[in-house]
N, C-alpha and C. Protein backbone atom coordinates (compact mmCIF):
# COMPACT_ATOMS: atom_id res chain seq x y z
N UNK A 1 7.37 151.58 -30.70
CA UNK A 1 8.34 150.66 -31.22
C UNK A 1 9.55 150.65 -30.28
N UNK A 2 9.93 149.47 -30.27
CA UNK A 2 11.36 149.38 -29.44
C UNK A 2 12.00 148.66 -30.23
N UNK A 3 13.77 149.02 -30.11
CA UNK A 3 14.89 148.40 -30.57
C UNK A 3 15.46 148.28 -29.48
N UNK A 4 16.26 146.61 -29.57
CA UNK A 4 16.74 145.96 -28.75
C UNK A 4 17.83 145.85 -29.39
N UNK A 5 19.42 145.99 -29.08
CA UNK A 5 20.60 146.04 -29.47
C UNK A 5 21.20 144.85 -28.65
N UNK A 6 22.20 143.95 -29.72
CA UNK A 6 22.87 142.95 -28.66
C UNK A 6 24.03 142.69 -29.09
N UNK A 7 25.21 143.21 -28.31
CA UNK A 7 26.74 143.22 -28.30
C UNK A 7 27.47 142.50 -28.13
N UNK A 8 28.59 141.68 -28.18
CA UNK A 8 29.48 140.86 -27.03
C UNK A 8 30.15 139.86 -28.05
N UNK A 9 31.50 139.27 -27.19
CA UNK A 9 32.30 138.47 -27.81
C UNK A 9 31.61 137.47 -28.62
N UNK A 10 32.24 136.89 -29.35
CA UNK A 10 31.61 135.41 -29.89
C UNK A 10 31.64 134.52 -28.52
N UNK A 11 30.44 133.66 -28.79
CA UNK A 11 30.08 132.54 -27.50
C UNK A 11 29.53 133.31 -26.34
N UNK A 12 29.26 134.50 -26.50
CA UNK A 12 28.47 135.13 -25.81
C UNK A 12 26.72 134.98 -25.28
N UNK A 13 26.43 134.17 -26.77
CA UNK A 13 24.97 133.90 -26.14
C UNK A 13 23.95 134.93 -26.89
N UNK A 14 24.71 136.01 -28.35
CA UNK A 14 24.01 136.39 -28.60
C UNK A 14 23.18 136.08 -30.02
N UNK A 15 23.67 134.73 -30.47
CA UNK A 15 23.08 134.00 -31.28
C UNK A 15 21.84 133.10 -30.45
N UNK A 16 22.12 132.87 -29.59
CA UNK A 16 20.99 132.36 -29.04
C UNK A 16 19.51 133.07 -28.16
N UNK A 17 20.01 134.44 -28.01
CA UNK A 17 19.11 135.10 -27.59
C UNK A 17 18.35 135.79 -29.04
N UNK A 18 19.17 135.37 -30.48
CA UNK A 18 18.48 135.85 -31.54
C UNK A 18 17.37 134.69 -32.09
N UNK A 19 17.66 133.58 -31.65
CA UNK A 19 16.76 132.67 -31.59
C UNK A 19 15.61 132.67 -30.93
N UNK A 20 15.82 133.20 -29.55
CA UNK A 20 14.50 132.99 -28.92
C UNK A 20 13.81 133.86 -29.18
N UNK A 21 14.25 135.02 -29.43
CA UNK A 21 13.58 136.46 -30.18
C UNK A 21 12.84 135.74 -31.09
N UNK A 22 12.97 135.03 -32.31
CA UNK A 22 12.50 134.76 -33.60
C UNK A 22 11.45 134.16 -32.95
N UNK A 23 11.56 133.35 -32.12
CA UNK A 23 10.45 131.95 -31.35
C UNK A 23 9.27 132.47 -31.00
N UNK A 24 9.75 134.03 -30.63
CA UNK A 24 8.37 134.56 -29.86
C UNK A 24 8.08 135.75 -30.88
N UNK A 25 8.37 135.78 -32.49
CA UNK A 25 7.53 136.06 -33.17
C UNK A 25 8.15 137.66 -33.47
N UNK A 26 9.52 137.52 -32.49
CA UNK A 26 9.87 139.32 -32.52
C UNK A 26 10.65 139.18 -34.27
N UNK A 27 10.65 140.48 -35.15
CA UNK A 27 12.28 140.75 -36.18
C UNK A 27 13.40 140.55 -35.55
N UNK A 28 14.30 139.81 -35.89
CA UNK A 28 15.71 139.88 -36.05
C UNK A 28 16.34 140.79 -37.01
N UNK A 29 17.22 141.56 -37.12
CA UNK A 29 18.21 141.49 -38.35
C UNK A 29 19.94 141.47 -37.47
N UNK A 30 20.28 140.76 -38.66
CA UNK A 30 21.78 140.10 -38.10
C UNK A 30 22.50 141.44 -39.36
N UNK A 31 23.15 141.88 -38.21
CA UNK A 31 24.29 142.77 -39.06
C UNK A 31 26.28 142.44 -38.79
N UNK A 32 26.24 141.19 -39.95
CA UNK A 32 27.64 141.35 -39.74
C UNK A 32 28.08 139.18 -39.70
């Protein structure tokens, strides 16, 4: 198993890298 952690300001790009995650079938969970 791997966890992938993703940090950074707003407009950072890490809403959109939680998207493409979902696309290719990986879990998300949004904390916050």
């Amino acid at each position: 198993m791997k966890i992938i952690g993703l940090i950074g300001l707003p407009g950072s790009g890490k809403g959109e890298a939680s998207r493409i995650a979902m696309q290719q079938g990986l879990t998300v969970l949004v904390m916050g």
